[in-house]
Protein backbone atom coordinates (compact mmCIF):
# COMPACT_ATOMS: atom_id res chain seq x y z
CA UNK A 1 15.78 54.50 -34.34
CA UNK A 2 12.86 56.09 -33.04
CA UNK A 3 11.80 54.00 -29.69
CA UNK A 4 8.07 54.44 -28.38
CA UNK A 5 8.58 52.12 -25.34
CA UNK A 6 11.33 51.66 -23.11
CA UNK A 7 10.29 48.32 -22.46
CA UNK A 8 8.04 45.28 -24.26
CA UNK A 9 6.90 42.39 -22.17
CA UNK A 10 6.04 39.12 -23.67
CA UNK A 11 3.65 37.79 -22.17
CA UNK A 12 0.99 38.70 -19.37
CA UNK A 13 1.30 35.87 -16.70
CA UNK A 14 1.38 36.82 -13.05
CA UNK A 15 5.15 36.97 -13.99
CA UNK A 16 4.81 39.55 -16.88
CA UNK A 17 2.28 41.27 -15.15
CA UNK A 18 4.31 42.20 -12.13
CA UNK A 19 7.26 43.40 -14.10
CA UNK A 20 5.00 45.63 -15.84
CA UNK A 21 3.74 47.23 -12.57
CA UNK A 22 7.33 47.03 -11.22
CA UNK A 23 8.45 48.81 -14.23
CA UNK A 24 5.45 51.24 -14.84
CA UNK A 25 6.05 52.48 -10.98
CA UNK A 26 10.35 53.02 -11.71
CA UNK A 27 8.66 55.39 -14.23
CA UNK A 28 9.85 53.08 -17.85
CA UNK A 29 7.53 53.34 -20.60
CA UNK A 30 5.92 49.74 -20.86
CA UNK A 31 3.84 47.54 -23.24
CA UNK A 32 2.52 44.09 -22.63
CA UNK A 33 1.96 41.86 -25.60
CA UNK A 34 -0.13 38.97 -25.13
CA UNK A 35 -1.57 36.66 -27.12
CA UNK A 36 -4.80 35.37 -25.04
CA UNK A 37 -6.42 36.65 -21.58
CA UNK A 38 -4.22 38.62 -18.87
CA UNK A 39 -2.84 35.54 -16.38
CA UNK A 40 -5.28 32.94 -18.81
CA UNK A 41 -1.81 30.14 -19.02
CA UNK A 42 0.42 28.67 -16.74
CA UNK A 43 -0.87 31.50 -14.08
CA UNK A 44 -4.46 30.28 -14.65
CA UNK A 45 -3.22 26.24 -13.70
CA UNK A 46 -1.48 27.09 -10.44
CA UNK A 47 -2.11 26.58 -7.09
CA UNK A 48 -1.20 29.57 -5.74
CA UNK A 49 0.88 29.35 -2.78
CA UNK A 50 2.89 32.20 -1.35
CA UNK A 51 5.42 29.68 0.06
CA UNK A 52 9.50 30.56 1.49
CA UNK A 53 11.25 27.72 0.20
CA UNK A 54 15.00 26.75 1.09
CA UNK A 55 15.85 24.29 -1.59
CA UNK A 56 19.29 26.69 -1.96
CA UNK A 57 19.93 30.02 0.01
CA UNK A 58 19.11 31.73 -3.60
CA UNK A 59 15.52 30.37 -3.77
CA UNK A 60 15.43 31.53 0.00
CA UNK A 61 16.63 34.97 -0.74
CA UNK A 62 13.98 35.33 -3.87
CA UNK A 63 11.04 33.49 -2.39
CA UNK A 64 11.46 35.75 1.29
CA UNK A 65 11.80 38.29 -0.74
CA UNK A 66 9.05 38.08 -3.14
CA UNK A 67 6.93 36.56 0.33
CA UNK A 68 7.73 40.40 2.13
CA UNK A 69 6.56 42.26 -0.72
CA UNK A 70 3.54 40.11 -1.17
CA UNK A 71 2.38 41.28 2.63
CA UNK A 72 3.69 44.89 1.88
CA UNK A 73 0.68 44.91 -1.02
CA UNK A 74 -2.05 42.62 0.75
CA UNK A 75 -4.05 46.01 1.76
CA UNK A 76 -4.24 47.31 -1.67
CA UNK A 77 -5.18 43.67 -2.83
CA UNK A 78 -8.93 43.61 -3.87
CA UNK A 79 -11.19 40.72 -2.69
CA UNK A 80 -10.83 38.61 -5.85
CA UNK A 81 -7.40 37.82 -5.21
CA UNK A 82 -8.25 36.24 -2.27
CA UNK A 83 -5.14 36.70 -0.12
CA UNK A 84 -5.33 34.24 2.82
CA UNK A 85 -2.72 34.27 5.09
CA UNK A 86 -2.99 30.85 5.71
CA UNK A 87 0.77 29.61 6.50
CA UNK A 88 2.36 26.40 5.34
CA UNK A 89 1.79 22.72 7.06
CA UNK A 90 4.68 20.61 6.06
CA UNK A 91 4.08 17.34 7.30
CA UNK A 92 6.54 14.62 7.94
CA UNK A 93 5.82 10.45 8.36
CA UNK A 94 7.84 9.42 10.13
CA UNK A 95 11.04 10.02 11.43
CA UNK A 96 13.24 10.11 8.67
CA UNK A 97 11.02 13.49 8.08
CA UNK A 98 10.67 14.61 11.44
CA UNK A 99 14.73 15.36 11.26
CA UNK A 100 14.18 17.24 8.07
CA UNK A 101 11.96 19.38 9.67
CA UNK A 102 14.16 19.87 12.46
CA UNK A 103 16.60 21.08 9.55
CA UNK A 104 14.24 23.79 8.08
CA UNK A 105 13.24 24.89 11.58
CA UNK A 106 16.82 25.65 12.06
CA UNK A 107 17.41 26.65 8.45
CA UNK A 108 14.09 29.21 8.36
CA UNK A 109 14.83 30.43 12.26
CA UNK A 110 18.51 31.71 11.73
CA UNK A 111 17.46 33.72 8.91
CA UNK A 112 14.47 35.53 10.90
CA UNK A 113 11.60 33.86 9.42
CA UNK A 114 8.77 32.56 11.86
CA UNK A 115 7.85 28.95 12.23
CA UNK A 116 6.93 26.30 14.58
CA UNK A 117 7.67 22.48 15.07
CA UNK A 118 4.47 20.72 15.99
CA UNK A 119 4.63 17.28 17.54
CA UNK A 120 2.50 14.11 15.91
CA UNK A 121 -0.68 15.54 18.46
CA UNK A 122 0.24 18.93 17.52
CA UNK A 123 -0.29 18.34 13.73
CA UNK A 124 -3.48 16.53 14.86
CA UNK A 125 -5.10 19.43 16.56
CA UNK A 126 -4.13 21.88 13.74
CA UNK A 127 -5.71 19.58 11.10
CA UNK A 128 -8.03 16.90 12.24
CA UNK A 129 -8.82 15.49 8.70
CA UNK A 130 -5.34 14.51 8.59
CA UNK A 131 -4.56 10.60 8.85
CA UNK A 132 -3.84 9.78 12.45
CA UNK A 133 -0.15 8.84 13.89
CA UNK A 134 1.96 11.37 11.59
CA UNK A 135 5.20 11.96 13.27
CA UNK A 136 4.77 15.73 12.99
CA UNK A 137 5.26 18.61 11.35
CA UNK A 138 6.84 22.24 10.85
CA UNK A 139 4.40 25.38 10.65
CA UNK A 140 5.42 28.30 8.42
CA UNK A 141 3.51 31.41 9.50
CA UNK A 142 3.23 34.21 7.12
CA UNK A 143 2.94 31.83 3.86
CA UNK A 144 -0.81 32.61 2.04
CA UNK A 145 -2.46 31.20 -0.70
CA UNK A 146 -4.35 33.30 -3.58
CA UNK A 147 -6.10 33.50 -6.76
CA UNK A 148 -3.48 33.71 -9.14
CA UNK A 149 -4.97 35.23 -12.58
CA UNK A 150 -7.27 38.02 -10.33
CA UNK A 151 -3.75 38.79 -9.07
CA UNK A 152 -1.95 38.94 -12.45
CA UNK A 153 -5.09 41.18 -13.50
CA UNK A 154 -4.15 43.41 -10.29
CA UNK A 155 -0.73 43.82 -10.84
CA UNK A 156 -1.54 44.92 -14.62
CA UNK A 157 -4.00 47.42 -13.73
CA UNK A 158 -1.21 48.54 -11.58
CA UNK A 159 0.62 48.83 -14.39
CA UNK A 160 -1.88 50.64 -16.42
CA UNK A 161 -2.22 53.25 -13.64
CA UNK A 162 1.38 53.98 -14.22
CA UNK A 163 0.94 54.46 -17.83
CA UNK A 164 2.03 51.00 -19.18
CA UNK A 165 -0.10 49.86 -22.00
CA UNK A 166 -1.61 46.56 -22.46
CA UNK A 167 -2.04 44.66 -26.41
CA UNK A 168 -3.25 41.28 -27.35
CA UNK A 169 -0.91 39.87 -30.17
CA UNK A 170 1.00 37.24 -31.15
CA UNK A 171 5.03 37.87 -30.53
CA UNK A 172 7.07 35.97 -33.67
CA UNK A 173 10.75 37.31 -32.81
CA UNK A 174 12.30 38.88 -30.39
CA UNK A 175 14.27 41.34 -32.51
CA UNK A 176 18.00 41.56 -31.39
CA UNK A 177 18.34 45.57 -31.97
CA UNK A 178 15.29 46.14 -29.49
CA UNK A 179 11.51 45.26 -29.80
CA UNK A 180 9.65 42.67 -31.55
CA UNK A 181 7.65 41.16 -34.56
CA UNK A 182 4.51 40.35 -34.29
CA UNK A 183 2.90 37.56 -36.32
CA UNK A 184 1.37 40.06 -38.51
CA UNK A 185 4.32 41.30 -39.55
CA UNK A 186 4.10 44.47 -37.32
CA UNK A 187 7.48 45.47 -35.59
CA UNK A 188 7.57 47.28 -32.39
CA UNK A 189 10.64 49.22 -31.34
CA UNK A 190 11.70 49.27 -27.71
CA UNK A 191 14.44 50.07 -25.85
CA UNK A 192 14.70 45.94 -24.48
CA UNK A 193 12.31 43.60 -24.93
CA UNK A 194 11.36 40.84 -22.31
CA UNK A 195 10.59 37.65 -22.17
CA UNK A 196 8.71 36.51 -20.29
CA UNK A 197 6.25 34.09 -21.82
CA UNK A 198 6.75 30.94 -19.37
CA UNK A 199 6.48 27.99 -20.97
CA UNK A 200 6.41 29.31 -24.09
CA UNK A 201 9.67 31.25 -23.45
CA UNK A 202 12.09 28.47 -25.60
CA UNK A 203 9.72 29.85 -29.17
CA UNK A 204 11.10 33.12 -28.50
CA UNK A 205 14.48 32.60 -26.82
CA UNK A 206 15.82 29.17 -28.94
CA UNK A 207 18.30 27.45 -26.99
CA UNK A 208 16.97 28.86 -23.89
CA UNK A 209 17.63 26.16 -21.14
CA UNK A 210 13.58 25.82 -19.88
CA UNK A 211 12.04 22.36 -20.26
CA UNK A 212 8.04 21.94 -19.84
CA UNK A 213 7.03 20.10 -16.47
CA UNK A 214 3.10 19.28 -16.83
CA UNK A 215 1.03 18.96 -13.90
CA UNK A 216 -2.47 17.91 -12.55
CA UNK A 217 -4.69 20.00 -9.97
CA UNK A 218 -7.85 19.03 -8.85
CA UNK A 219 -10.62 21.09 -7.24
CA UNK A 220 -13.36 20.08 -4.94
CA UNK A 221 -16.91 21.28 -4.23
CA UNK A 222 -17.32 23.91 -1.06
CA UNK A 223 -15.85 22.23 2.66
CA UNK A 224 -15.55 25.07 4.75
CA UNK A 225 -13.00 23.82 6.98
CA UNK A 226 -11.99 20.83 5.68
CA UNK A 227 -8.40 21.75 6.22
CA UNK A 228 -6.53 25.13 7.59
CA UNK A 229 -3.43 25.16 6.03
CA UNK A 230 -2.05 25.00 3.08
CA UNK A 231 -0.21 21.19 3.98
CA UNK A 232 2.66 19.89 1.92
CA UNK A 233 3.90 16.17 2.89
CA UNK A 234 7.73 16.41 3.50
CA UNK A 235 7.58 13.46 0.86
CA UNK A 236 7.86 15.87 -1.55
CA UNK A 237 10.73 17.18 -1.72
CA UNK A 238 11.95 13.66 -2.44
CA UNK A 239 10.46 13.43 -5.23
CA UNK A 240 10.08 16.79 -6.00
CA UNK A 241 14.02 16.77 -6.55
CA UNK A 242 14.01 14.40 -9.59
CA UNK A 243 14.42 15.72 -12.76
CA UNK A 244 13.60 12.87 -14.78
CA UNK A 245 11.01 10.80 -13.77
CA UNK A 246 7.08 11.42 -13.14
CA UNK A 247 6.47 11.78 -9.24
CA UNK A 248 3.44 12.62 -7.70
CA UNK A 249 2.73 14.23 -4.16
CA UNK A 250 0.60 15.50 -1.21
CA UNK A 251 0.07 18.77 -1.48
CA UNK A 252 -3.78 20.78 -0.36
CA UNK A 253 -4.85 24.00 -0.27
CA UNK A 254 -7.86 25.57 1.22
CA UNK A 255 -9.07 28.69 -0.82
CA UNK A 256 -11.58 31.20 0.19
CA UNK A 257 -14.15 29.94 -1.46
CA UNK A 258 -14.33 26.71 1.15
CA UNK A 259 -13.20 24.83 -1.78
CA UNK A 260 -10.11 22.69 -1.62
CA UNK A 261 -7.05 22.21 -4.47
CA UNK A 262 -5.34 19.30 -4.26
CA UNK A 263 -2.37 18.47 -5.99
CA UNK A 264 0.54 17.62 -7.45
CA UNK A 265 1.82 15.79 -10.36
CA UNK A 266 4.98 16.44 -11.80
CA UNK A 267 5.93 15.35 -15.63
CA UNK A 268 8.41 16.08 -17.81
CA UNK A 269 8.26 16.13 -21.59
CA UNK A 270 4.36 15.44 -21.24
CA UNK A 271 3.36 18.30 -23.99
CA UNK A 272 -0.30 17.32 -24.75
CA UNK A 273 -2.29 19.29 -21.99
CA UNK A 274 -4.81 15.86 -21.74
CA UNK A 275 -5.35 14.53 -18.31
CA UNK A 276 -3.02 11.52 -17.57
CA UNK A 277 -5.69 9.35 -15.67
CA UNK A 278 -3.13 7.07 -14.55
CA UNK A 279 -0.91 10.00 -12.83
CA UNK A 280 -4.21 11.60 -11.55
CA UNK A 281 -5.17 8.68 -9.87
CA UNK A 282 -1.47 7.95 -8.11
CA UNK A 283 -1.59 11.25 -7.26
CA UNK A 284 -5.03 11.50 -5.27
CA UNK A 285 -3.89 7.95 -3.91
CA UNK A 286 -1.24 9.85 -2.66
CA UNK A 287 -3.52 12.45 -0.66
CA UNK A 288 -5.77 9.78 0.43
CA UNK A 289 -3.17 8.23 2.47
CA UNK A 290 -2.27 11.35 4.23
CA UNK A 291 -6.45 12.85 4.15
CA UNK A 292 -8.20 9.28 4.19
CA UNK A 293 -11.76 11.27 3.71
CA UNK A 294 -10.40 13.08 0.83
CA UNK A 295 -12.35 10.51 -0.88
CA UNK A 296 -15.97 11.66 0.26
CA UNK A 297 -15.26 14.92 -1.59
CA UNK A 298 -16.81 15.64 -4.94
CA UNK A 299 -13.87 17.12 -7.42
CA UNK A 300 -15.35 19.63 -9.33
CA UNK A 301 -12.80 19.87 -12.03
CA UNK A 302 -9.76 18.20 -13.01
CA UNK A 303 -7.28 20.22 -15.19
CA UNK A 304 -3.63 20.53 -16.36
CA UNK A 305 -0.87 22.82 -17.23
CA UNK A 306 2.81 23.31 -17.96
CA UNK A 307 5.54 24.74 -15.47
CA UNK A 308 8.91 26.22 -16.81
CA UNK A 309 11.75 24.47 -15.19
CA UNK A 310 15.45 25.49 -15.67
CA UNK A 311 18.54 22.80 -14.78
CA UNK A 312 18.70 23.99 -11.48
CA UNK A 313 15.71 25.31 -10.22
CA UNK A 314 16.10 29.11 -10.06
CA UNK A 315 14.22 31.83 -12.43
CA UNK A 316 16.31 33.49 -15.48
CA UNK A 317 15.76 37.31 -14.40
CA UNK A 318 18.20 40.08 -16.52
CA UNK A 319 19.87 40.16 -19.98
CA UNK A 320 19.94 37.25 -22.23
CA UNK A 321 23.06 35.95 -23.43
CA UNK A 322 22.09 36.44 -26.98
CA UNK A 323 21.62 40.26 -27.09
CA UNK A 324 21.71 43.34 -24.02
CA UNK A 325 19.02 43.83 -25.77
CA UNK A 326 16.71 40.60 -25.01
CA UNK A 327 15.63 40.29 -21.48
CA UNK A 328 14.56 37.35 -20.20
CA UNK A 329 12.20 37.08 -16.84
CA UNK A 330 10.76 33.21 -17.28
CA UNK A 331 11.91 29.55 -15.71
CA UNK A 332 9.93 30.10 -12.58
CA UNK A 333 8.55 26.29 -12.08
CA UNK A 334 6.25 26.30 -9.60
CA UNK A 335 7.06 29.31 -7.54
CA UNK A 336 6.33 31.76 -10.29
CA UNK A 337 2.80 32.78 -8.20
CA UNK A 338 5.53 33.77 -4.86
CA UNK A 339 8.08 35.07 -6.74
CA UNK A 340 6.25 37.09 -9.10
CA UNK A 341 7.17 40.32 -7.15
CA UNK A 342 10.16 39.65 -6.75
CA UNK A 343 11.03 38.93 -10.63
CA UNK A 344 9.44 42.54 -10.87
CA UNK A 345 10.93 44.03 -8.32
CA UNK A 346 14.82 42.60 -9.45
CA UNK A 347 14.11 43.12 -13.09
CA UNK A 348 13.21 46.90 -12.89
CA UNK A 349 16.28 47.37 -10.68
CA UNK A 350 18.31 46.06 -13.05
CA UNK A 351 16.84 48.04 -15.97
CA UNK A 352 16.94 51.13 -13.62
CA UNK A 353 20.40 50.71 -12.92
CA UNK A 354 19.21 50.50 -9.12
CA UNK A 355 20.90 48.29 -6.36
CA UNK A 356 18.13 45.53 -5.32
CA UNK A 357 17.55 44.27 -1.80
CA UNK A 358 18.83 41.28 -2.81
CA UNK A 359 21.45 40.04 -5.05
CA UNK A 360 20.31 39.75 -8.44
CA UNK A 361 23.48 37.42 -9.93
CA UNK A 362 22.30 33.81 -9.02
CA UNK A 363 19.24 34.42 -11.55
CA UNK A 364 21.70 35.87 -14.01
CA UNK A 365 20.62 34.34 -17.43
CA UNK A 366 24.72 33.89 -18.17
CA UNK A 367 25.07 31.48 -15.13
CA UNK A 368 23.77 28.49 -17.32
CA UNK A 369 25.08 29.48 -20.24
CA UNK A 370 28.16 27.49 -19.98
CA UNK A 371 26.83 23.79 -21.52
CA UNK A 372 24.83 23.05 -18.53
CA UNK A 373 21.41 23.86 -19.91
CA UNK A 374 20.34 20.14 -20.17
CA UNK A 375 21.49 17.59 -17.61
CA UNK A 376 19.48 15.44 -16.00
């Protein structure tokens, strides 16, 4: 079979994007298929946030990771993106928190990334908007906050420079000898195909263990100011951790602009991409109690979209289980914006046959192939 690429991508999120430039660069020869506007989906409906988290020492590993390369690229970044190095407030109520952010501190410090405890006056001086008497809180320098689809656009330009070419069409199939159908009929040959399509990725892949969580984000006029950090209520983790019921949470973000995005809703099995005014209005409750002007804002917009979530919370990067031939590179939730890079980065080792910085087998695609796609 004659193959013109090496490599198709599905899909042209921030996640498809930077496997395309990670790919390009090893020297593959890429296509991205897409079927609207480069980063236009889930990419588009994020927040953002570069963030480390620690939810399981293989989210560490990819998130650091993916955070390291992120700073090795901010100088080629171009203004749009709107890199802002802004770190992470996580903010605990009382003292039920406050020992949870003793547990990160320790956590984040043994493994050589920098942060700070900050006492109840501490957290008051770094962001005076905040509601007084707060316990405290745990600073995380070197997290950022950007513009997520003018950095899927960079990372595909990237891409192009390397040769990869870009398509708009509608994948049908992922073809299990290599390539893909379009909906036109049109077949592609390619070496391996990826998926990586988000959301979207159970069409392509069925079976695949990725379940739709839908979320609100609101955006507010221009307040230079208003708040320094992106700041994250320690709250959510709590509810952050259920993967059944609706939750909402504290969760702001400054952007360059001097607009502010506040956030977050989490639901599951909530397809319609309507706003759920009953969920958007628990959920800027929520950031009321912790930012009790929040209220004098004027929201500019109010919109939606849907997260891929996997059983337990970490990407599907490498080989499907269906065919060496299917790659998958989707499942991200909402760290897809941080560990965009990374994704890249791991998937183009693997294709390369190349050892990666970090271990690539907890993302392994086979790991929930064993009946455990759907609990919970």
């Amino acid at each position: 079979m004659n193959q013109s690429f090496d490599i198709v991508i599905v899909g042209a999120g921030i996640v498809g994007a930077a496997c395309a430039a990670a790919c390009a660069r090893g020297g593959l020869k890429v296509l991205v298929l897409e079927r609207g506007p480069i980063g236009g989906g889930t990419t588009a409906a994020g927040m953002g946030h570069i963030v480390v988290m620690d939810d399981s020492e293989a989210q560490f590993a990819l998130t650091r990771y993916s955070r390291n390369l992120w700073q090795d690229l901010r100088p080629q970044l171009p203004d749009d993106v709107e890199f802002d190095a802004c770190g992470t407030l996580w903010v605990a109520a009382d003292e039920e928190e406050m020992a949870e952010v003793r547990r990160k501190e320790k956590f984040y410090s043994e493994r050589g990334v920098r942060v700070e405890v900050l006492d109840g006056k501490g957290v008051a001086k770094a962001e005076p908007n905040l509601r007084p008497g707060l316990a405290g809180g745990l600073r995380v320098l070197g997290d950022a906050v950007l513009y997520p689809p003018c950095a899927a656009r960079f990372f595909m330009e990237q891409a192009q420079r390397h040769g990869a070419e870009f398509r708009s069409g509608e994948v049908q199939a992922l073809l299990p000898e290599g390539g893909v159908q379009l909906r036109d009929g049109t077949r592609l040959s390619a070496g391996r195909s990826v998926n990586a399509a988000g959301a979207c990725s159970p069409a392509l892949s069925p079976g695949l263990p990725v379940r739709k969580r839908k979320g609100h984000l609101v955006i507010t006029d221009r307040y230079p100011g208003y708040v320094h950090h992106q700041i994250v209520e320690l709250g959510y983790l709590k509810s952050a951790h259920s993967m059944t019921k609706d939750s909402v949470a504290f969760n702001i973000q400054p952007r360059k602009t001097g607009q502010m995005l506040v956030g977050s809703s989490r639901q599951f099995d909530a397809e319609d991409t309507g706003v759920d005014q009953q969920i958007l209005d628990r959920m800027l409750r929520r950031a009321a109690e912790y930012l009790p002007s929040l209220g004098n804002l004027v929201a500019t917009r109010v919109w939606t979209g849907h997260r891929p979530t996997t059983p337990d919370k970490l990407p599907l990067i490498g080989p499907s289980i269906e065919s060496d031939r299917i790659w998958l590179a989707t499942g991200h939730e909402g760290l897809g914006i941080t560990t965009s890079t990374g994704t890249g980065q791991l998937l183009a080792d693997l294709l390369l046959g190349k050892t990666s910085l970090i271990p690539a087998a907890p993302y392994a695609p086979a790991r929930l192939a064993k009946g455990e796609a759907h609990h919970g």
